[in-house]
Protein backbone atom coordinates (compact mmCIF):
# COMPACT_ATOMS: atom_id res chain seq x y z
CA UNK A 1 17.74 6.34 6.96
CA UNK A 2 17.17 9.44 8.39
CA UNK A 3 16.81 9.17 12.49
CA UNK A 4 14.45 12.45 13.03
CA UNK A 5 12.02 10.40 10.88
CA UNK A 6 12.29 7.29 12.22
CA UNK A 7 11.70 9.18 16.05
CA UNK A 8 9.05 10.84 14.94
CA UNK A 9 7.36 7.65 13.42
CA UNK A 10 8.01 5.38 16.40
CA UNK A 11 6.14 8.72 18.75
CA UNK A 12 3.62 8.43 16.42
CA UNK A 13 2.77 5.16 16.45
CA UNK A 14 3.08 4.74 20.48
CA UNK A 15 0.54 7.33 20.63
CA UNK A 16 -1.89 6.26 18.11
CA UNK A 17 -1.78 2.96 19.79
CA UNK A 18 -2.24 4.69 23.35
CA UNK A 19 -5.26 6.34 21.81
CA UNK A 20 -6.38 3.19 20.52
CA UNK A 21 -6.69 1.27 23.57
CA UNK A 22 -6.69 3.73 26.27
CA UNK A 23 -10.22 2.83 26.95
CA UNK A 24 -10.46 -0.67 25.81
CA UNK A 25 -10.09 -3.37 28.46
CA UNK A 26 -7.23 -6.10 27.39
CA UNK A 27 -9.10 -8.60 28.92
CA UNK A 28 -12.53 -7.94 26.37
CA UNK A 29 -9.73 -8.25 23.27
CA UNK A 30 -8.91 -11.12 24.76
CA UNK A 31 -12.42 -12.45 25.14
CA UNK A 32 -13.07 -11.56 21.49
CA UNK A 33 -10.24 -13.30 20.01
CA UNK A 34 -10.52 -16.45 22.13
CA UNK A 35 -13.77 -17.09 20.80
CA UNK A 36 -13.39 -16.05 17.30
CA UNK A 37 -13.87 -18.75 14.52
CA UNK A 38 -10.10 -20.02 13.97
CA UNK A 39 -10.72 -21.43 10.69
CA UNK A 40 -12.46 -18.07 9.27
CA UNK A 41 -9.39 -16.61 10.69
CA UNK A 42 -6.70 -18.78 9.40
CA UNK A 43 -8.77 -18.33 5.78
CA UNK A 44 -8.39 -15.13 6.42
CA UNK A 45 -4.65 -15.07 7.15
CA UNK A 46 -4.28 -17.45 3.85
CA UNK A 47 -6.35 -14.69 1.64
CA UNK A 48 -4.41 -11.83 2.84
CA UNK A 49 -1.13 -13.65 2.33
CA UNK A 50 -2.05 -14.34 -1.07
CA UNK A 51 -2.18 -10.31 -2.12
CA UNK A 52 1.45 -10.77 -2.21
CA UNK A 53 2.09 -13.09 -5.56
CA UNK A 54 -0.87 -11.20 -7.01
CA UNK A 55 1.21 -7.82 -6.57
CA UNK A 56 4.61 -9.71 -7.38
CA UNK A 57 2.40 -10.79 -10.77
CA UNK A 58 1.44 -7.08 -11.62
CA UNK A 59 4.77 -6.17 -11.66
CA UNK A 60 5.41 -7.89 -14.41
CA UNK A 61 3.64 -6.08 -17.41
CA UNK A 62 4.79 -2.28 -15.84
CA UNK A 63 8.26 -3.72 -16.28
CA UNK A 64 7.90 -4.92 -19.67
CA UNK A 65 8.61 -1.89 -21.52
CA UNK A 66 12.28 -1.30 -19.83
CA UNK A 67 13.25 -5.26 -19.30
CA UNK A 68 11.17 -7.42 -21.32
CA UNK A 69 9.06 -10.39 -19.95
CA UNK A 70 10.49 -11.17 -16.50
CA UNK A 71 10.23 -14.83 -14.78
CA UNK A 72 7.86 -14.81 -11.91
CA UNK A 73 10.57 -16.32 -9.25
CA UNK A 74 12.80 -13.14 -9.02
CA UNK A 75 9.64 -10.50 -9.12
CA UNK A 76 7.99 -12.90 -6.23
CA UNK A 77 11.12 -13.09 -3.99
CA UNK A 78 11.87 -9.26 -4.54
CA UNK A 79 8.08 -8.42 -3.68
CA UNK A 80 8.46 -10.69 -0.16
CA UNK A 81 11.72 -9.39 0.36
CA UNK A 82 10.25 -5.81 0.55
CA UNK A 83 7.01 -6.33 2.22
CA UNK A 84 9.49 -8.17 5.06
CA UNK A 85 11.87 -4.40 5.20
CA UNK A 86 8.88 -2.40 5.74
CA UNK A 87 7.70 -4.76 8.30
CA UNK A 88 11.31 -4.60 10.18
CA UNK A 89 12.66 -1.53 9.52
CA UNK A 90 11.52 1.75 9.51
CA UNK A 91 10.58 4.71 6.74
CA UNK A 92 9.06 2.14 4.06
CA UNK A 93 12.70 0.68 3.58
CA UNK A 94 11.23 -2.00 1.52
CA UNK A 95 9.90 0.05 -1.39
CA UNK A 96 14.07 0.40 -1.91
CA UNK A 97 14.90 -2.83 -1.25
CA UNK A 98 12.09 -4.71 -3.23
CA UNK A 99 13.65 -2.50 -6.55
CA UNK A 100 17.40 -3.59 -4.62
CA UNK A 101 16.56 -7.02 -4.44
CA UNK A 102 15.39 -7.24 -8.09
CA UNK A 103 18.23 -5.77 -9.88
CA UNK A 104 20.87 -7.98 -7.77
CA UNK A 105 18.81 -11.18 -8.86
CA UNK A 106 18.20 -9.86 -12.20
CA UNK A 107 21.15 -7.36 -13.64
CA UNK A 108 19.10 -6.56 -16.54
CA UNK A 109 16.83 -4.54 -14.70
CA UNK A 110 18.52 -1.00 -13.93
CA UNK A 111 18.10 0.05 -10.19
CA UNK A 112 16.61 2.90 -11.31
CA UNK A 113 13.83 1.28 -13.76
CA UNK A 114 12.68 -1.20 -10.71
CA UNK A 115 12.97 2.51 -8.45
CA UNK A 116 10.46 3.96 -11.29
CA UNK A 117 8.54 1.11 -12.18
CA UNK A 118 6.98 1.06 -7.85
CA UNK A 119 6.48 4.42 -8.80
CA UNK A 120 3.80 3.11 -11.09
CA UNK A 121 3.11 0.62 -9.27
CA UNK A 122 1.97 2.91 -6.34
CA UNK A 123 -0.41 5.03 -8.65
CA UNK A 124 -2.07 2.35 -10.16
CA UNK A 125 -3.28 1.46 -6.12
CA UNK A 126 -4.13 4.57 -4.98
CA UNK A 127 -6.30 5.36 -7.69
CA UNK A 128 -7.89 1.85 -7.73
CA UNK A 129 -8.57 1.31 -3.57
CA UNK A 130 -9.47 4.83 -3.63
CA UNK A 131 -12.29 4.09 -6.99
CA UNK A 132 -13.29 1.19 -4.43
CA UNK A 133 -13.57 3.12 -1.41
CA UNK A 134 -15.72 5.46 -3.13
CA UNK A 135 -17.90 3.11 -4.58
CA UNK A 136 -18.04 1.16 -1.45
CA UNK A 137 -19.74 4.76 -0.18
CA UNK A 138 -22.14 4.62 -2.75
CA UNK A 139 -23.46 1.25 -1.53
CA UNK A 140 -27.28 1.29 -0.40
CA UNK A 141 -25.88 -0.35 2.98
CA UNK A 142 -23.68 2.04 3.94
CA UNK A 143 -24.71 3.96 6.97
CA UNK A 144 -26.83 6.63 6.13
CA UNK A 145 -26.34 10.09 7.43
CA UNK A 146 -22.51 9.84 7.51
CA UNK A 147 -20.73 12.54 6.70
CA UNK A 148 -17.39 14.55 6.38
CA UNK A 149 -16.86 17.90 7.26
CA UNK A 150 -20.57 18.66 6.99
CA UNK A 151 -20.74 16.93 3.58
CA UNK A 152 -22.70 14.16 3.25
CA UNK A 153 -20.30 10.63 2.11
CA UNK A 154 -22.27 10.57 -1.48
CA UNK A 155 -21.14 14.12 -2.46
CA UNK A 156 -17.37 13.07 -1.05
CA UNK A 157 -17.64 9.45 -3.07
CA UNK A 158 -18.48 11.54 -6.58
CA UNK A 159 -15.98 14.29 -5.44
CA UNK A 160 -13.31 11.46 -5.26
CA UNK A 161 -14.12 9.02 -8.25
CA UNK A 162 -13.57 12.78 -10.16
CA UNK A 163 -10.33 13.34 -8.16
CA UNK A 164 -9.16 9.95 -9.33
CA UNK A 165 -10.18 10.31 -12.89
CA UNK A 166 -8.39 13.82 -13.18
CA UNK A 167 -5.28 12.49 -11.80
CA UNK A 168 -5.39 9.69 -14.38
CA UNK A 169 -6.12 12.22 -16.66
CA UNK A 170 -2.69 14.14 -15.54
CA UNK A 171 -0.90 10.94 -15.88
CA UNK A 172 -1.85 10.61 -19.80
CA UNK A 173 -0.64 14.11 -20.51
CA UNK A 174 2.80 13.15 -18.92
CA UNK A 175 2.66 9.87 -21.17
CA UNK A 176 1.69 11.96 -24.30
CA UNK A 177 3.82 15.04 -23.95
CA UNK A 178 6.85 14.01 -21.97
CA UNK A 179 9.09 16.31 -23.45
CA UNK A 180 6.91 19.13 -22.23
CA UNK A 181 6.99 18.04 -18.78
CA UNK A 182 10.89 17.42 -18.62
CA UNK A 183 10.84 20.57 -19.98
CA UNK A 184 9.00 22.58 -17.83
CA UNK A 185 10.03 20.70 -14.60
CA UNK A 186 13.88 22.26 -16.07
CA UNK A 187 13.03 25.20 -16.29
CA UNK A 188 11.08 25.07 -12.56
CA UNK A 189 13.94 23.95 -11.49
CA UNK A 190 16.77 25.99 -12.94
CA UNK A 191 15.01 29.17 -11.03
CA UNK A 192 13.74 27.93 -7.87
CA UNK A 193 16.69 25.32 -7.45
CA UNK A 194 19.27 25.89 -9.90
CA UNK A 195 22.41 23.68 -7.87
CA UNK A 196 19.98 20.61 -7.98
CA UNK A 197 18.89 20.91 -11.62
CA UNK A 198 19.99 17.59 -12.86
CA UNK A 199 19.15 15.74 -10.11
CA UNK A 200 15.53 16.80 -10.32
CA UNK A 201 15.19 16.43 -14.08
CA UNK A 202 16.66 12.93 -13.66
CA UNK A 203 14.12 12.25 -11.38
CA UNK A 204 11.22 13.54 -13.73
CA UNK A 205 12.27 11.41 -16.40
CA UNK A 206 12.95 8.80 -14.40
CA UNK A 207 9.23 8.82 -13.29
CA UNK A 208 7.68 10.48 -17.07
CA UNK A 209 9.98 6.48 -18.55
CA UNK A 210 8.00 4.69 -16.20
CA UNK A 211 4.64 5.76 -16.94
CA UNK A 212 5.21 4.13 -20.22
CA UNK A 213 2.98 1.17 -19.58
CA UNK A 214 -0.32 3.85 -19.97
CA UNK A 215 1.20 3.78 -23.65
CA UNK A 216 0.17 0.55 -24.12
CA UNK A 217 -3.63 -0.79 -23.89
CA UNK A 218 -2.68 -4.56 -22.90
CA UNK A 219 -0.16 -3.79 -20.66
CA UNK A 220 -2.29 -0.75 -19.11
CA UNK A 221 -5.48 -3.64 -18.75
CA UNK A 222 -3.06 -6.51 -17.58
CA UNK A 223 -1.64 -4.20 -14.63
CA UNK A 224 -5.31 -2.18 -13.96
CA UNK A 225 -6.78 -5.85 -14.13
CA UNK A 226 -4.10 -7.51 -11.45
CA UNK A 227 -4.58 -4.23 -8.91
CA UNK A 228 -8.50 -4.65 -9.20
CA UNK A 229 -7.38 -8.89 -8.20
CA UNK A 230 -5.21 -7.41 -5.48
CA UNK A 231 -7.57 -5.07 -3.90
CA UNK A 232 -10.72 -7.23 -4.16
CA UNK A 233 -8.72 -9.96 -2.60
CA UNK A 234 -7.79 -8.14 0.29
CA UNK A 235 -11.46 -6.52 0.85
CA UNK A 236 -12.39 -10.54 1.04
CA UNK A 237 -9.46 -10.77 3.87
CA UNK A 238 -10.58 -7.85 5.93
CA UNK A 239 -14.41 -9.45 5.81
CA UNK A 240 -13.31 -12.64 6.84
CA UNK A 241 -11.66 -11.37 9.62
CA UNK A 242 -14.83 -9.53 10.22
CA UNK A 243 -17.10 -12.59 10.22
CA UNK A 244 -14.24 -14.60 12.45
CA UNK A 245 -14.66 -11.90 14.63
CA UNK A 246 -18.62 -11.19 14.96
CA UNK A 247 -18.91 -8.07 13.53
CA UNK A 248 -21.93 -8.09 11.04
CA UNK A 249 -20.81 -5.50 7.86
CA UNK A 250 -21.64 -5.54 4.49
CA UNK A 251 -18.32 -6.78 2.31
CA UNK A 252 -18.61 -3.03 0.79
CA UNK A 253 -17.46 -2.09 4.46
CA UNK A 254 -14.15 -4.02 3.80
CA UNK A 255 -13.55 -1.98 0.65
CA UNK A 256 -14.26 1.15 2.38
CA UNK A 257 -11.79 0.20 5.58
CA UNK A 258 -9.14 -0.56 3.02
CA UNK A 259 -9.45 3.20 1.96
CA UNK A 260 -9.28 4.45 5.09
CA UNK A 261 -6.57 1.91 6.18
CA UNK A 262 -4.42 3.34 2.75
CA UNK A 263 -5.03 6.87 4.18
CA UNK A 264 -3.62 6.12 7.30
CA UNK A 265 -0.20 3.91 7.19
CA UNK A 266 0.43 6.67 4.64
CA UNK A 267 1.57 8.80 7.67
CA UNK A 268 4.89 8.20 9.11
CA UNK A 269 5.01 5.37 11.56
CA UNK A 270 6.54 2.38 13.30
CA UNK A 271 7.65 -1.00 11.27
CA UNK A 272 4.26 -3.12 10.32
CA UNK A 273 2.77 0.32 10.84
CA UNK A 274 1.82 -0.52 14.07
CA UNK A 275 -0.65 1.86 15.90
CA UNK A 276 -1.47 3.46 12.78
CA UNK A 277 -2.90 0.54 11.48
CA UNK A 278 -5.95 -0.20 14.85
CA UNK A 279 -6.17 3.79 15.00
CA UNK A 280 -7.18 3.84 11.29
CA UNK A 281 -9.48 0.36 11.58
CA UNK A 282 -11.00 2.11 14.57
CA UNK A 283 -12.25 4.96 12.95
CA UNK A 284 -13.20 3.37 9.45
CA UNK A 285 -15.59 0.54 11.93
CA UNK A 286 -16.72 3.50 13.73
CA UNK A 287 -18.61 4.77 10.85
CA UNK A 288 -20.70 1.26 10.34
CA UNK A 289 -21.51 1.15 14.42
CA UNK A 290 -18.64 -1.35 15.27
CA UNK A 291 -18.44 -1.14 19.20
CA UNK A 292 -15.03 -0.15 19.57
CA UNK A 293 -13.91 -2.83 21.76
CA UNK A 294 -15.03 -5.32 19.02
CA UNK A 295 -12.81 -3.33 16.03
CA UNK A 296 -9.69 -3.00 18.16
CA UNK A 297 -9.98 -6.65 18.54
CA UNK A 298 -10.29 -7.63 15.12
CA UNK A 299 -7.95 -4.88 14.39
CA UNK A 300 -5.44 -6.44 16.43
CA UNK A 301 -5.90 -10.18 15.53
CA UNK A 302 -6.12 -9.49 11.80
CA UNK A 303 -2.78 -6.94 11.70
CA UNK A 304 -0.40 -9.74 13.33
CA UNK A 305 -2.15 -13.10 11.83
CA UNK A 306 -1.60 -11.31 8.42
CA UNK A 307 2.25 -9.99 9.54
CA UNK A 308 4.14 -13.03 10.23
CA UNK A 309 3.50 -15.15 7.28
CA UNK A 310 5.04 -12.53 4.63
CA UNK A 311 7.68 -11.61 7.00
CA UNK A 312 8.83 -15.21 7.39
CA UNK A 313 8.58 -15.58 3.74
CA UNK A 314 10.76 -12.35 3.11
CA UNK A 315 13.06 -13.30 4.96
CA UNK A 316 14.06 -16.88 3.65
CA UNK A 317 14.44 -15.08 0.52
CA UNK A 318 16.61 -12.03 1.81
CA UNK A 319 18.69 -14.95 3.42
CA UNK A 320 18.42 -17.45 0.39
CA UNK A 321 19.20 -14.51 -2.04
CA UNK A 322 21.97 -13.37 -0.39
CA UNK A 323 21.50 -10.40 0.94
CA UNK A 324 22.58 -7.79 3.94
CA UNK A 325 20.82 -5.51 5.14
CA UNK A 326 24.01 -3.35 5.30
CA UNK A 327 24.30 -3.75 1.19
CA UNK A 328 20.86 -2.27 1.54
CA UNK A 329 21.14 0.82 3.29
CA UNK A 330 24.81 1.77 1.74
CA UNK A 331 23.10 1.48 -1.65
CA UNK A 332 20.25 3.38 -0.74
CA UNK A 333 22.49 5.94 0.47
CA UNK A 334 24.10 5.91 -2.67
């Protein structure tokens, strides 16, 4: 792990959170979350828990092509195993050892094939939270007059659904003509970086093998269909938490604070993306005329309700498994 980035994400995350709550009383958060409903709360926590198997599921059919029909155990206990490293450690150290954890428990899969199969993995969500999040802007109840740099959110939600569907286009012409893209990315690479040549054209066909599942119609529906599950699911999570809460918003808000969650944990930041996480609810409530007192709260209760569960879980398995988090980081070092 490298420590500049792991300073600069813990600074980062200290100061978001500072921003956060620099002019929220403690004492109204804790108002608001002693009288929120528990049980829409712990439904809530049970919901957003339950993302987990859905996205252990979905891995599945994108590793199919490489390793055949996996068992569910070892692609569940690899999934909680990961979401507990990026909850503990810093940099997204999971996303290694979720594809670490799998090939120990399952030598058939190639370290590198799990590495490039979360590489699919990780497209398939962006483009379908960000499809969400756009039409979530569409939505009659979504606060008119919004905007964006002087653009109004309507023109930004078409701008993006297009984004999306010309990056999925991009992704097809890798999957159709893969030896042009090796081939070009060599021949980038043999000019600009000539010393790291091989490396990088490992690393393109690493991620052009992966994309194989877009090959395939029923494997490309059974992975698009679990990510819709997954993102839906979590949507319902964030609402609940909104109605446990108080705050009255349409469940199309959910799906358009899930974007705008997405957008920020992307940035550097502290385990459990702490900080990043309440600046980013903040601002995505903001928009729908959440006081901010009231979306720092739910920000707050929702973010560690939702944390321990999956970090317990991921644990138990790293221990039952077998595990150390020094086998870990030498391998990823490797």
């Amino acid at each position: 792990m490298k420590p500049g980035r792991t300073v600069v994400g813990f600074l980062l995350s200290a100061l978001l959170l500072w921003w956060t709550l620099r002019d929220v009383p403690l004492d109204a958060v804790w108002n608001v979350l002693r009288e929120a409903n528990v049980w829409l709360f712990a439904l809530c926590t049970i919901v957003g828990t339950s993302i987990f198997p859905m996205r252990a599921r979905k891995w599945r059919p994108i590793l199919e092509p490489v390793a055949g029909r996996l068992p569910f155990g070892p692609l569940w206990r690899s999934t909680a195993i990961g979401m507990m490293m990026n909850n503990v450690f810093p940099l997204r150290a999971g996303e290694f050892a979720r594809a670490f954890a799998l090939s120990r428990e399952v030598p058939a899969v190639a370290m590198t094939s799990a590495l490039g199969s979360l590489a699919v993995d990780r497209i398939f969500d962006a483009r379908v939270v960000f499809l969400l999040m756009f039409a979530a802007m569409l939505d009659p109840q979504f606060p008119p007059g919004a905007t964006i740099a002087g653009r109004s959110m309507s023109d930004v939600a078409v701008g993006g659904v297009a984004l999306v569907g010309a990056a999925l286009a991009v992704c097809y012409v890798i999957v159709l003509r893969p030896q042009f893209v090796v081939g070009l990315a060599s021949r980038v690479a043999g000019r600009l970086l000539p010393a790291r040549r091989d490396l990088i054209v490992g690393f393109v066909e690493l991620g052009v093998g992966s994309l194989a599942v877009l090959r395939d119609t029923r494997r490309f529906a059974a992975v698009f269909g679990w990510t819709l599950l997954h993102w839906l699911t979590h949507a319902l999570a964030l609402w609940l938490g909104f109605e446990a809460v108080g705050i009255e918003a349409p469940l199309s808000a959910a799906l358009f604070l899930q974007g705008v969650l997405a957008i920020g944990v992307a940035v550097p930041s502290s385990p459990g993306f702490f900080g990043v996480f309440e600046a980013a609810a903040s601002v995505g409530l903001t928009v729908y005329g959440v006081p901010k007192e009231l979306a720092v709260s739910w920000a707050l209760g929702y973010h560690l309700l939702t944390f321990v569960p999956i970090t317990v879980l991921g644990a138990l398995y790293f221990a039952r498994v077998g595990l150390r988090v020094r086998d870990v980081t030498q391998a990823q070092a490797r």
